[in-house]
PDB file of N, CA and C in Angstrom:
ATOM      1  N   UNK A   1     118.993 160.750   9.430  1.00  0.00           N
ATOM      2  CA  UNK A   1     118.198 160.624  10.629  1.00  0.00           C
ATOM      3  C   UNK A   1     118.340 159.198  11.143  1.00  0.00           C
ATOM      4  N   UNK A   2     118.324 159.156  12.334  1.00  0.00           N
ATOM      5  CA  UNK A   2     118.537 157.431  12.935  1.00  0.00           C
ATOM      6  C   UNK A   2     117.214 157.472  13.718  1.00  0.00           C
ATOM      7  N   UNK A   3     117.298 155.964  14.072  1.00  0.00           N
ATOM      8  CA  UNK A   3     116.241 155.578  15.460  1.00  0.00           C
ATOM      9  C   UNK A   3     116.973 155.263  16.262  1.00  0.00           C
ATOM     10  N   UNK A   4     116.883 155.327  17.705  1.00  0.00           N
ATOM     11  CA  UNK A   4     117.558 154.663  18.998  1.00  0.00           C
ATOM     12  C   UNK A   4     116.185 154.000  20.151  1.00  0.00           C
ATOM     13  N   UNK A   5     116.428 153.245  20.242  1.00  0.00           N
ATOM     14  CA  UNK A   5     115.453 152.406  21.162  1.00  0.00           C
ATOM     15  C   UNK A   5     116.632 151.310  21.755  1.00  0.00           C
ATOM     16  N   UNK A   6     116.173 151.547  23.708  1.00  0.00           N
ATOM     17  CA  UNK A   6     116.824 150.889  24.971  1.00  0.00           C
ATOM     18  C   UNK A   6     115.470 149.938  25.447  1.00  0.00           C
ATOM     19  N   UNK A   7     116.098 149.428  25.989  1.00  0.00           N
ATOM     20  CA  UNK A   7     115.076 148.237  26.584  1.00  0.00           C
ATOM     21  C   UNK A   7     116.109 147.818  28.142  1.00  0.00           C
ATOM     22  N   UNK A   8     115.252 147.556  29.008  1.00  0.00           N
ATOM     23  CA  UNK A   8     115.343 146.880  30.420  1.00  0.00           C
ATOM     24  C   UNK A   8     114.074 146.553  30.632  1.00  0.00           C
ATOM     25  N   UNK A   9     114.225 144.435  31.233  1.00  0.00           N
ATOM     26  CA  UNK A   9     113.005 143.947  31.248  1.00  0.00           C
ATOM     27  C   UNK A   9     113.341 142.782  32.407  1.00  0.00           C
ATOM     28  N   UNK A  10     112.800 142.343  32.879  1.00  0.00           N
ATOM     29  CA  UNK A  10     113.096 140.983  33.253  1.00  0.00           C
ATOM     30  C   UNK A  10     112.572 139.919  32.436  1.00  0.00           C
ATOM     31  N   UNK A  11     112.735 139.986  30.945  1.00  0.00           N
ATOM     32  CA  UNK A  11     112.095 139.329  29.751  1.00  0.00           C
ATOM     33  C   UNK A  11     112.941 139.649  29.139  1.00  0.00           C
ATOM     34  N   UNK A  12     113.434 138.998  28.212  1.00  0.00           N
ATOM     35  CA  UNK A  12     114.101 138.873  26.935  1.00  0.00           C
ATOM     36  C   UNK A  12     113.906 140.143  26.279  1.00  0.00           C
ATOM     37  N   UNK A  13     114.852 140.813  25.701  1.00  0.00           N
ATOM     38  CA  UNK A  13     114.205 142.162  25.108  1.00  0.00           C
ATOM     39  C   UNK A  13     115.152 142.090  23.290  1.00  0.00           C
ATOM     40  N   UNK A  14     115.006 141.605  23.546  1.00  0.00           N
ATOM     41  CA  UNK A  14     115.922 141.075  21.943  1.00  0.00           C
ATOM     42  C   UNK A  14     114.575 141.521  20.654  1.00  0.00           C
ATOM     43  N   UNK A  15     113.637 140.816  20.576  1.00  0.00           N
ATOM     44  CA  UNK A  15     112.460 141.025  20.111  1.00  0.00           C
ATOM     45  C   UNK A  15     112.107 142.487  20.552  1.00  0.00           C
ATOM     46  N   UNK A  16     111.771 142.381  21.279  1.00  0.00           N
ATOM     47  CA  UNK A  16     111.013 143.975  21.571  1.00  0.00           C
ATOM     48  C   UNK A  16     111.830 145.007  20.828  1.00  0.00           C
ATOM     49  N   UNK A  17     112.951 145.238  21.112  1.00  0.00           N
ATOM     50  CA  UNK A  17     114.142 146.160  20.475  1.00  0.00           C
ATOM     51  C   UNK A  17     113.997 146.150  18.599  1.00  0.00           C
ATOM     52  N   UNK A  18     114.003 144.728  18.514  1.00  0.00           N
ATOM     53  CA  UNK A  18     113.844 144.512  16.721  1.00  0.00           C
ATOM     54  C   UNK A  18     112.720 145.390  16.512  1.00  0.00           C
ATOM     55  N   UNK A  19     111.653 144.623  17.306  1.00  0.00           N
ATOM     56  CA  UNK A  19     110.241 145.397  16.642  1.00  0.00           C
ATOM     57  C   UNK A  19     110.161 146.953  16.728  1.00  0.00           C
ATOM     58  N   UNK A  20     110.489 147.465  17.916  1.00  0.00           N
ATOM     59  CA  UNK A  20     110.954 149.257  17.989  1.00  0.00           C
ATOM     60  C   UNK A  20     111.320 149.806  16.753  1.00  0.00           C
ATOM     61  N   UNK A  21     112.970 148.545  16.172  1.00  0.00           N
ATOM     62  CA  UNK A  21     113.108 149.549  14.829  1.00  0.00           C
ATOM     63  C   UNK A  21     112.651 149.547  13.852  1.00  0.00           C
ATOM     64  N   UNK A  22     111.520 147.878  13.818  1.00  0.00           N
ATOM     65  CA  UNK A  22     110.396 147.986  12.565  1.00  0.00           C
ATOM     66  C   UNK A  22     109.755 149.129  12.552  1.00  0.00           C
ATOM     67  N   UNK A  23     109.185 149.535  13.565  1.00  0.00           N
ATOM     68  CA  UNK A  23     108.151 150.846  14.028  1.00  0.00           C
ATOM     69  C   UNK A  23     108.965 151.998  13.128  1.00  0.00           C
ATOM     70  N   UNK A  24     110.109 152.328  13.405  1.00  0.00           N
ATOM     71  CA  UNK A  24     111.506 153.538  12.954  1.00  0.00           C
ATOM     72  C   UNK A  24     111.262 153.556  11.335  1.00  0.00           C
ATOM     73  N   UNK A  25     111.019 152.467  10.444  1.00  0.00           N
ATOM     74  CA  UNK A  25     111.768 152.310   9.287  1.00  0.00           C
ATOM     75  C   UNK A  25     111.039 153.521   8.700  1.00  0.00           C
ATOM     76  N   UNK A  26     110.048 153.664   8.866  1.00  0.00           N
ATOM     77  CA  UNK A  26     109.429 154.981   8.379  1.00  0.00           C
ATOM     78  C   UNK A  26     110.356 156.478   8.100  1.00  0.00           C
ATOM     79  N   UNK A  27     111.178 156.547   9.151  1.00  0.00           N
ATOM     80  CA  UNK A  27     112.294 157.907   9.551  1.00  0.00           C
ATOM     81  C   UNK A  27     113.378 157.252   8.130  1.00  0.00           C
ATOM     82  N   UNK A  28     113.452 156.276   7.788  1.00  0.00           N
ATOM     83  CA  UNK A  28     114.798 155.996   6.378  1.00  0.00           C
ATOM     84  C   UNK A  28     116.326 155.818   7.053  1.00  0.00           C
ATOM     85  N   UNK A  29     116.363 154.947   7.036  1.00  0.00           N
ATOM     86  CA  UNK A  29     118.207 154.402   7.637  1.00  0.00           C
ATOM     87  C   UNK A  29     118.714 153.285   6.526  1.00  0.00           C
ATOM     88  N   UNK A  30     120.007 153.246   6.606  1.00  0.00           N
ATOM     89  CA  UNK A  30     120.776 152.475   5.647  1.00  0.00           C
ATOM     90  C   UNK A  30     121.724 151.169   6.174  1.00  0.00           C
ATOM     91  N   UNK A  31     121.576 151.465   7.583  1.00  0.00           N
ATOM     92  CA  UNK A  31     122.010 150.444   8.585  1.00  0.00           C
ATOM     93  C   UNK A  31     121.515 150.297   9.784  1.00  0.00           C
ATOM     94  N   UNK A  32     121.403 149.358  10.328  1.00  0.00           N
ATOM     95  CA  UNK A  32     121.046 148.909  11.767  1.00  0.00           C
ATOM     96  C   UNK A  32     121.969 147.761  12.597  1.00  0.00           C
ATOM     97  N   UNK A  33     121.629 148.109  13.925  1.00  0.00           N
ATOM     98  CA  UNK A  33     122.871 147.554  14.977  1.00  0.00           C
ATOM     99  C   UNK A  33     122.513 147.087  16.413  1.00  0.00           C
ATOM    100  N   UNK A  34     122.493 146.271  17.219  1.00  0.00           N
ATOM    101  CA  UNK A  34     121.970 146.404  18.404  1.00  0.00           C
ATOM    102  C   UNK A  34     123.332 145.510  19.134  1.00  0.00           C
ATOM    103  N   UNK A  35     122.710 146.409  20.593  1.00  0.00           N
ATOM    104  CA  UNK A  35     123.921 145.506  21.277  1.00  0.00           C
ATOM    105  C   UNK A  35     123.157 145.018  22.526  1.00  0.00           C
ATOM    106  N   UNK A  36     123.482 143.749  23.299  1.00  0.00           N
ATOM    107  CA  UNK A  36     122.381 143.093  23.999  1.00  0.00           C
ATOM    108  C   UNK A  36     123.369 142.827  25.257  1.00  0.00           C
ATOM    109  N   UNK A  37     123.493 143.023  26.638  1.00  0.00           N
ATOM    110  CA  UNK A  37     123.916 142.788  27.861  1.00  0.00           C
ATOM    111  C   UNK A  37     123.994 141.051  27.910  1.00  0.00           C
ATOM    112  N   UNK A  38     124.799 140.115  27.610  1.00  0.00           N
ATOM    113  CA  UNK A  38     124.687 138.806  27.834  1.00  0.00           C
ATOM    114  C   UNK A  38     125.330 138.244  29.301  1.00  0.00           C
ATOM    115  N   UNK A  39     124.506 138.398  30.330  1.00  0.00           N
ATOM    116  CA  UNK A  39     125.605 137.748  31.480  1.00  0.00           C
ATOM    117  C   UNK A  39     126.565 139.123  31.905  1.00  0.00           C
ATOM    118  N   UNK A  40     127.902 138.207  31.642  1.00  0.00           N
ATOM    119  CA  UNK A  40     128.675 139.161  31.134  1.00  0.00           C
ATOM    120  C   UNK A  40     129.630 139.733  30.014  1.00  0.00           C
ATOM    121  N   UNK A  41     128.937 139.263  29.355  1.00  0.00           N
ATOM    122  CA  UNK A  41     128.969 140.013  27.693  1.00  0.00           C
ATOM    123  C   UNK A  41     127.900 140.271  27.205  1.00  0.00           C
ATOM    124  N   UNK A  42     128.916 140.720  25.914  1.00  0.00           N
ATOM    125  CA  UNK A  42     128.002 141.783  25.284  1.00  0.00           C
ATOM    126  C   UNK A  42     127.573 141.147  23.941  1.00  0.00           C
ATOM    127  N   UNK A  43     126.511 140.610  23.156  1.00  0.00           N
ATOM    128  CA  UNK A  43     126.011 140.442  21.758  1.00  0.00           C
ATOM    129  C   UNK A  43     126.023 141.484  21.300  1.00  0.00           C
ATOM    130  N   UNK A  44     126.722 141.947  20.142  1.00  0.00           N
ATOM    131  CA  UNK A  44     126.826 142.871  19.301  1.00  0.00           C
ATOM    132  C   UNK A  44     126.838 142.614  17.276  1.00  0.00           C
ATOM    133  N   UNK A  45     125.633 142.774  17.341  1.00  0.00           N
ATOM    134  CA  UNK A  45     125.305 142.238  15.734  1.00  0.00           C
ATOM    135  C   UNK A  45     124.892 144.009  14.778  1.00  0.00           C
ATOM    136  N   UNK A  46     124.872 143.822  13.670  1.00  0.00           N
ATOM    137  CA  UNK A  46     125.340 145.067  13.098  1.00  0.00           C
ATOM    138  C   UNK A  46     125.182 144.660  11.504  1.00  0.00           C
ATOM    139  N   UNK A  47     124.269 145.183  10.587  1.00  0.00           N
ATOM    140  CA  UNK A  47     124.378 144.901   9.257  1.00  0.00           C
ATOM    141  C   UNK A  47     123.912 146.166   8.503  1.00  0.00           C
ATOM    142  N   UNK A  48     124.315 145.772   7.208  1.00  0.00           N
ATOM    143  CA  UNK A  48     124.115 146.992   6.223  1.00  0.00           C
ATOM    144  C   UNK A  48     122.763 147.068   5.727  1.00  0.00           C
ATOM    145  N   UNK A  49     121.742 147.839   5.568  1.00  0.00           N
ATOM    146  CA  UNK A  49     120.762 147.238   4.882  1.00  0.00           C
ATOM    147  C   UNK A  49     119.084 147.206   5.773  1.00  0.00           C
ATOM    148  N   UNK A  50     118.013 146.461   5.986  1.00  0.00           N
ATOM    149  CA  UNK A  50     116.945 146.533   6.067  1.00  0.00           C
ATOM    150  C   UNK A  50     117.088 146.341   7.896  1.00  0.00           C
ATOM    151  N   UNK A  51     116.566 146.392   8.458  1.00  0.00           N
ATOM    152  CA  UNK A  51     116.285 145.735   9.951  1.00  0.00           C
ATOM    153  C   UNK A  51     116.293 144.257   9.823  1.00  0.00           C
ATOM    154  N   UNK A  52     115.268 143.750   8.386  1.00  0.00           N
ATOM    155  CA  UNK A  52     114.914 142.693   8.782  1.00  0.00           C
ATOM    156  C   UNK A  52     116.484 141.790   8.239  1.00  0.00           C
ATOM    157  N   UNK A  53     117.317 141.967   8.037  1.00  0.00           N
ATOM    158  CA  UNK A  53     118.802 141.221   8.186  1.00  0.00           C
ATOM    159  C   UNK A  53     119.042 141.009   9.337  1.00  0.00           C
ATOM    160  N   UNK A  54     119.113 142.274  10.505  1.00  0.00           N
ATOM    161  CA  UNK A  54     119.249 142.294  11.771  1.00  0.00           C
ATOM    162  C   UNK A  54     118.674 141.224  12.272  1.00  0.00           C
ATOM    163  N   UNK A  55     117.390 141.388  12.220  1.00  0.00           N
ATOM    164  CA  UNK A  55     116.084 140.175  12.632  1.00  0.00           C
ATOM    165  C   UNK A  55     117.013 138.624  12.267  1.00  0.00           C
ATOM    166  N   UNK A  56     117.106 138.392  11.104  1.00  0.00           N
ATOM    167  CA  UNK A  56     117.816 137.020  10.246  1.00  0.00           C
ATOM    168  C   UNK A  56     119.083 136.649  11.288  1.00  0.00           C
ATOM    169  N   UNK A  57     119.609 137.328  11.387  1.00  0.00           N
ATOM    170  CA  UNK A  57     121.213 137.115  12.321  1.00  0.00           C
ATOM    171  C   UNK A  57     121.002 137.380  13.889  1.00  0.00           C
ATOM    172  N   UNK A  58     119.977 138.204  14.169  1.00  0.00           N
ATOM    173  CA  UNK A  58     119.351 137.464  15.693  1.00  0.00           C
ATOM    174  C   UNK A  58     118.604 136.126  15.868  1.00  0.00           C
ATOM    175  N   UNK A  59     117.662 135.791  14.649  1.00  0.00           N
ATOM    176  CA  UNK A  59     117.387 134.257  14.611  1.00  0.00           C
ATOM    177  C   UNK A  59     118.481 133.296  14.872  1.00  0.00           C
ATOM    178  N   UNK A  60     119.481 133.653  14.276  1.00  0.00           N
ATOM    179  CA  UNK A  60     120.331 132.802  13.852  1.00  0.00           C
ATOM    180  C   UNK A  60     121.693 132.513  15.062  1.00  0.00           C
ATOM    181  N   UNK A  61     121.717 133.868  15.890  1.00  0.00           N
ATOM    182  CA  UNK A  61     122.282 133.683  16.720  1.00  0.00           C
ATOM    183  C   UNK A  61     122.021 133.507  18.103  1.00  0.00           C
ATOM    184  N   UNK A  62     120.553 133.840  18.243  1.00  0.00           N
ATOM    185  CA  UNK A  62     119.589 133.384  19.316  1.00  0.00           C
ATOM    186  C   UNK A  62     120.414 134.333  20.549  1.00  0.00           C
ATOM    187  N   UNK A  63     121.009 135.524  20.318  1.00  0.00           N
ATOM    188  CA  UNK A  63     121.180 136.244  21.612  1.00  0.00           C
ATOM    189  C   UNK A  63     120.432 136.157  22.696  1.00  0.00           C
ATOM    190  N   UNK A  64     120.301 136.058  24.029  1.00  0.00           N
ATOM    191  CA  UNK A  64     118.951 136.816  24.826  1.00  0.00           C
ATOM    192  C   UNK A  64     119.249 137.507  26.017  1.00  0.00           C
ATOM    193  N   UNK A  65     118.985 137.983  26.323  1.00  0.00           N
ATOM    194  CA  UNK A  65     119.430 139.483  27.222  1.00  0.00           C
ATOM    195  C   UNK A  65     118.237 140.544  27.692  1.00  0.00           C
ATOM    196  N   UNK A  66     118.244 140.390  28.734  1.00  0.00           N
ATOM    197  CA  UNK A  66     117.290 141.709  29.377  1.00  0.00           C
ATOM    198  C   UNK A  66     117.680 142.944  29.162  1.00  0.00           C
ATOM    199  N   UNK A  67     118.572 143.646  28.575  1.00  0.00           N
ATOM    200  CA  UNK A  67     119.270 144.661  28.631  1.00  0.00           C
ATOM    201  C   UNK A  67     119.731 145.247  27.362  1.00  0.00           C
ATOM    202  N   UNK A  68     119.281 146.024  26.598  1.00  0.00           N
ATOM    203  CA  UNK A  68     120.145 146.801  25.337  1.00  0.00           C
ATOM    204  C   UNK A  68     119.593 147.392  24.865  1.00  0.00           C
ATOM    205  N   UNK A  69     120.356 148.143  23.710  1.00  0.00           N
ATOM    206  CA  UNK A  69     120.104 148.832  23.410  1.00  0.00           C
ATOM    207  C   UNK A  69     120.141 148.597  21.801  1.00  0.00           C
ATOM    208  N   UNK A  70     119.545 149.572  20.493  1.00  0.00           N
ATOM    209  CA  UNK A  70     119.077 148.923  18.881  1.00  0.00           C
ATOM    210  C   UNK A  70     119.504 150.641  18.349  1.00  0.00           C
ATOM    211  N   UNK A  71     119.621 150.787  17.098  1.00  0.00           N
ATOM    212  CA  UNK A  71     119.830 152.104  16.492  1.00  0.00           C
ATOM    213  C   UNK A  71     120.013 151.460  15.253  1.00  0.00           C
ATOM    214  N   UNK A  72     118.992 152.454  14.092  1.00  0.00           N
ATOM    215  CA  UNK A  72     119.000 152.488  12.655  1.00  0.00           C
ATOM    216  C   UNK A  72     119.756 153.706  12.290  1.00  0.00           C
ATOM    217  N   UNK A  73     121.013 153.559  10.977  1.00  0.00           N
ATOM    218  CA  UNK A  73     121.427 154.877  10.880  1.00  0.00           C
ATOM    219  C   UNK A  73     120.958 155.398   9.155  1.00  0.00           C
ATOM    220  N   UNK A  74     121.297 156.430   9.410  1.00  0.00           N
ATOM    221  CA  UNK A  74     120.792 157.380   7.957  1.00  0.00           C
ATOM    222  C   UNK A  74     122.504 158.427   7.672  1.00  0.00           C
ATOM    223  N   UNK A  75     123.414 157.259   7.061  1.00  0.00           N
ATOM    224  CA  UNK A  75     124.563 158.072   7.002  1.00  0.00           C
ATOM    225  C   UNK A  75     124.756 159.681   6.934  1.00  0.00           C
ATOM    226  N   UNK A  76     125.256 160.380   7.540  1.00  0.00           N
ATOM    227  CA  UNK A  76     125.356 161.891   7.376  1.00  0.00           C
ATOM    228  C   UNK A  76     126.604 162.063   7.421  1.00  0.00           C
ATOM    229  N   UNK A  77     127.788 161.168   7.448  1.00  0.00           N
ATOM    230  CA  UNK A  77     129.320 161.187   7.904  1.00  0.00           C
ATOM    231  C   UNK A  77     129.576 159.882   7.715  1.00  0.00           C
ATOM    232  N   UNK A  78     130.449 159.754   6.667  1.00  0.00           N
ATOM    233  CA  UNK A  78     131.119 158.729   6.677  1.00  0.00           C
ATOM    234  C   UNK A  78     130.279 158.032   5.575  1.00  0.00           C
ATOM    235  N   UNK A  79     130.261 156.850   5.026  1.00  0.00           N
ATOM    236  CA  UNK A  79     130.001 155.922   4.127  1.00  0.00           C
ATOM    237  C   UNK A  79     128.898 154.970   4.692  1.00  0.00           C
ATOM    238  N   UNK A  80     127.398 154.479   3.770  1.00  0.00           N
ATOM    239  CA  UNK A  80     126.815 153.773   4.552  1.00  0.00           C
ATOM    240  C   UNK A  80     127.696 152.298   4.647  1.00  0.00           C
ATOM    241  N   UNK A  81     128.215 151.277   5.805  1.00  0.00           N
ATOM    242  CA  UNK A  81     128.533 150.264   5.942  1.00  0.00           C
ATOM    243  C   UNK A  81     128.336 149.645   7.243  1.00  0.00           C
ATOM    244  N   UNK A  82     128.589 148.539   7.246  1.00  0.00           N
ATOM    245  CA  UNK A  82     128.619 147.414   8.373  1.00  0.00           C
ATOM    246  C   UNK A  82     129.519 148.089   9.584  1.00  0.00           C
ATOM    247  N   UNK A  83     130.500 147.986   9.226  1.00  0.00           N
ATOM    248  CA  UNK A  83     131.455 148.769  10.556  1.00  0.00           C
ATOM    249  C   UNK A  83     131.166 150.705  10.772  1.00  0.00           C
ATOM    250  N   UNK A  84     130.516 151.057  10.004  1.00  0.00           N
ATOM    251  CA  UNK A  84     130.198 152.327  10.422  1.00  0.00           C
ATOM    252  C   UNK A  84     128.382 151.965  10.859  1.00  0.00           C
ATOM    253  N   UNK A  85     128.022 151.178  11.193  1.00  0.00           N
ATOM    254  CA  UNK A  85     126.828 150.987  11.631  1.00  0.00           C
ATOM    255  C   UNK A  85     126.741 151.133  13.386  1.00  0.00           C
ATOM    256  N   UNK A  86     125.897 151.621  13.967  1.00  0.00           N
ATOM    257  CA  UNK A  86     126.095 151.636  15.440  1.00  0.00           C
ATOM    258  C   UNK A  86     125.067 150.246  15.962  1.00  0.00           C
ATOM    259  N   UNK A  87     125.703 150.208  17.131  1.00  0.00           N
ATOM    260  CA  UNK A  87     126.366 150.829  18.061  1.00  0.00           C
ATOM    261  C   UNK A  87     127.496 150.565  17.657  1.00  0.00           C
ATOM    262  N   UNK A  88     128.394 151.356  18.300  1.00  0.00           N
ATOM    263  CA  UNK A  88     129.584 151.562  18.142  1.00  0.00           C
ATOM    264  C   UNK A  88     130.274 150.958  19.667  1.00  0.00           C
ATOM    265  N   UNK A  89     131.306 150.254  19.302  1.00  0.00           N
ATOM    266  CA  UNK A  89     131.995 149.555  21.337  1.00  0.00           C
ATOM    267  C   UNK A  89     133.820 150.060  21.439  1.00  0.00           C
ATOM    268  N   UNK A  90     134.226 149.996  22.444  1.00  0.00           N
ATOM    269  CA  UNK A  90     135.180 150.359  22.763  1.00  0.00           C
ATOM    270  C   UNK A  90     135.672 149.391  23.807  1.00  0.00           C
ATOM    271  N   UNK A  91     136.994 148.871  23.469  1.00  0.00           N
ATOM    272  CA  UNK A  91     137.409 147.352  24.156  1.00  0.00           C
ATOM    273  C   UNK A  91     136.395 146.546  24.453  1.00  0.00           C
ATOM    274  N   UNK A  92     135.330 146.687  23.844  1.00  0.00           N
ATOM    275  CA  UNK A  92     134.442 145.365  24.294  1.00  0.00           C
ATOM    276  C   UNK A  92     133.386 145.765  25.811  1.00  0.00           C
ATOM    277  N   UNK A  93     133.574 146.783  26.082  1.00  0.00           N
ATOM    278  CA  UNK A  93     132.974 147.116  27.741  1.00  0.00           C
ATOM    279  C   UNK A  93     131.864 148.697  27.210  1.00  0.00           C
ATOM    280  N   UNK A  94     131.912 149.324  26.545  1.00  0.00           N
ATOM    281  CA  UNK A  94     131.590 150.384  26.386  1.00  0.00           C
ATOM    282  C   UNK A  94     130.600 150.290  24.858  1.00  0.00           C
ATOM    283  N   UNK A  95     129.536 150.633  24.563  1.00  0.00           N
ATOM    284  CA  UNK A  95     128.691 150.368  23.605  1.00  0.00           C
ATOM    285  C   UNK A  95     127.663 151.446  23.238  1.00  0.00           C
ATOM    286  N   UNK A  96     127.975 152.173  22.652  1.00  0.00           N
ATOM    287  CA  UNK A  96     127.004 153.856  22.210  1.00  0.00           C
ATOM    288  C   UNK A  96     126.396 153.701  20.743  1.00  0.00           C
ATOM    289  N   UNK A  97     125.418 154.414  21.198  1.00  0.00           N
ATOM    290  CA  UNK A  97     124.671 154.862  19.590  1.00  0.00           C
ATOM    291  C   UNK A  97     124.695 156.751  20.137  1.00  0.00           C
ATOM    292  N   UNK A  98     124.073 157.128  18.924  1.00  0.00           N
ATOM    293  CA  UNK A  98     124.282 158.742  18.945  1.00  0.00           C
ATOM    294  C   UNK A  98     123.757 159.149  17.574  1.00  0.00           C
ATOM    295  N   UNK A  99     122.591 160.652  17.511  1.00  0.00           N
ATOM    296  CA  UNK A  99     122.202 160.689  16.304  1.00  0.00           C
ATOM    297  C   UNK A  99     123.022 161.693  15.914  1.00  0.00           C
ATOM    298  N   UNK A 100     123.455 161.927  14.544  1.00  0.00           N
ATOM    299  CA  UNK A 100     124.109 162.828  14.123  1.00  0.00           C
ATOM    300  C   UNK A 100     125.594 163.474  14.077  1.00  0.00           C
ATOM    301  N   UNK A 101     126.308 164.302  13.568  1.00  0.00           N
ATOM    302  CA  UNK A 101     128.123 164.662  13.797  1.00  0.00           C
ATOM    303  C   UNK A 101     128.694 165.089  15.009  1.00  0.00           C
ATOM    304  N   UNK A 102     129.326 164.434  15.451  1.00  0.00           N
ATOM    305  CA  UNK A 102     129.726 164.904  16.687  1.00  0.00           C
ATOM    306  C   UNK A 102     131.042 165.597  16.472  1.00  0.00           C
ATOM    307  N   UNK A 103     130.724 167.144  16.376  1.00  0.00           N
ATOM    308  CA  UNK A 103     131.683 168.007  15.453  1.00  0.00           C
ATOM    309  C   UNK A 103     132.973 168.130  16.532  1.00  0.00           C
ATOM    310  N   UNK A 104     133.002 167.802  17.787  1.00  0.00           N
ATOM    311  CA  UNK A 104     134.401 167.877  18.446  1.00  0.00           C
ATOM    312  C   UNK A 104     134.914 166.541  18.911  1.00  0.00           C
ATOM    313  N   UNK A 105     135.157 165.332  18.372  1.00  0.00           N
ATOM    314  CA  UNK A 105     135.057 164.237  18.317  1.00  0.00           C
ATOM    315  C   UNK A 105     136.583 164.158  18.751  1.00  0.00           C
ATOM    316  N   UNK A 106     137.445 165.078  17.718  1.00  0.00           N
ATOM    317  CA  UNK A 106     138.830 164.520  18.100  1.00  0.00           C
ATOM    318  C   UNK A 106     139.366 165.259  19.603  1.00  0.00           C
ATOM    319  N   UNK A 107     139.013 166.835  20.075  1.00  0.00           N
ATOM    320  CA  UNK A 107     138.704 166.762  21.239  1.00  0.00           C
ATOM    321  C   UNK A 107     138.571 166.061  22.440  1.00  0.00           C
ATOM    322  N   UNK A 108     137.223 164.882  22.470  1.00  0.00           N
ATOM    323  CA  UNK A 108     136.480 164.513  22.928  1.00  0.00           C
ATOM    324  C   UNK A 108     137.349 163.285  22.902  1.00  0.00           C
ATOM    325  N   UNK A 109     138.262 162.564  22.490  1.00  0.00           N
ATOM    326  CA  UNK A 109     138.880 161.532  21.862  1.00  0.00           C
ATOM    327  C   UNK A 109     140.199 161.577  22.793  1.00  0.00           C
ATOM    328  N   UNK A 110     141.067 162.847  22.594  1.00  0.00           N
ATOM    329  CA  UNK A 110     142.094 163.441  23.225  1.00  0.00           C
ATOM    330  C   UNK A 110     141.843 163.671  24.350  1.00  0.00           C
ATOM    331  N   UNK A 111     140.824 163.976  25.180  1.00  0.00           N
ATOM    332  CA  UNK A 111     140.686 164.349  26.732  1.00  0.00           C
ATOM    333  C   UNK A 111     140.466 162.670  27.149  1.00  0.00           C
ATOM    334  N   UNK A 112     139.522 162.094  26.352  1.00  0.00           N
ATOM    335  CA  UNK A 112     139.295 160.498  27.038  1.00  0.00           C
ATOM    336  C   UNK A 112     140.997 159.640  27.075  1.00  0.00           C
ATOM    337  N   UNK A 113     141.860 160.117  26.069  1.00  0.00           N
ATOM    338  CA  UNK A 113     143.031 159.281  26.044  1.00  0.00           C
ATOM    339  C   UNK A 113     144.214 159.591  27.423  1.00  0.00           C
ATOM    340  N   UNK A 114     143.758 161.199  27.833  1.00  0.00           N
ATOM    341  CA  UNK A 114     144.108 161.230  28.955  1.00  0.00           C
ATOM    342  C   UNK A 114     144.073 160.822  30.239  1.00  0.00           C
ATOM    343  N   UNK A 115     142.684 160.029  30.664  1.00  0.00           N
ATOM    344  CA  UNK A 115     142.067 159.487  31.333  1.00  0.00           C
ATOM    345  C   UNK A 115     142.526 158.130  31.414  1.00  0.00           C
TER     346      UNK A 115
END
């Protein structure tokens, strides 16, 4: 089972998003991830383990951003780790979370490569 929590503010939403997935830890996840709108980039931090790591490496990197999005995961596919933690990005422009198997993936993979 995961959590997903978005935020849009004209305030910093970096905090708010953390605290959302404090609220989550209850549901049980093995990783957490958030990705934050900077300007024009993107902060994308991601660890194995409690939220409050997440929290430690947003201190530390002082992101701030009106804009993003946070997700705790509860492996069901794949191995719990750092790079299988969401969000998940694509060239750097594209940034998803999603709960659960997305059973036509390679499908879904093959029609986008056509594009």
């Amino acid at each position: 089972m995961c959590g997903i929590i978005a935020a849009a503010s004209n305030r910093n939403v970096g905090k708010l998003l953390v605290q959302g997935l404090h609220k989550m830890e209850y549901r049980g996840y093995d990783s957490a991830g958030i990705a934050l709108h900077q300007d024009s980039e993107i902060a994308h931090l991601r660890t194995l383990g409690k939220v409050q790591l997440l929290e430690e490496k947003m201190i530390a990197e002082k992101p701030k951003s009106k804009l993003g999005i946070a997700h705790t995961r509860w492996a069901t596919h794949g191995e719990p780790s750092e790079i299988n933690a969401h969000p998940h990005k694509s060239q750097d422009s594209v940034y998803i979370v999603h709960n659960g198997i997305i059973e036509n993936y390679v499908e879904l993979r093959e029609d986008l490569k056509k594009d």
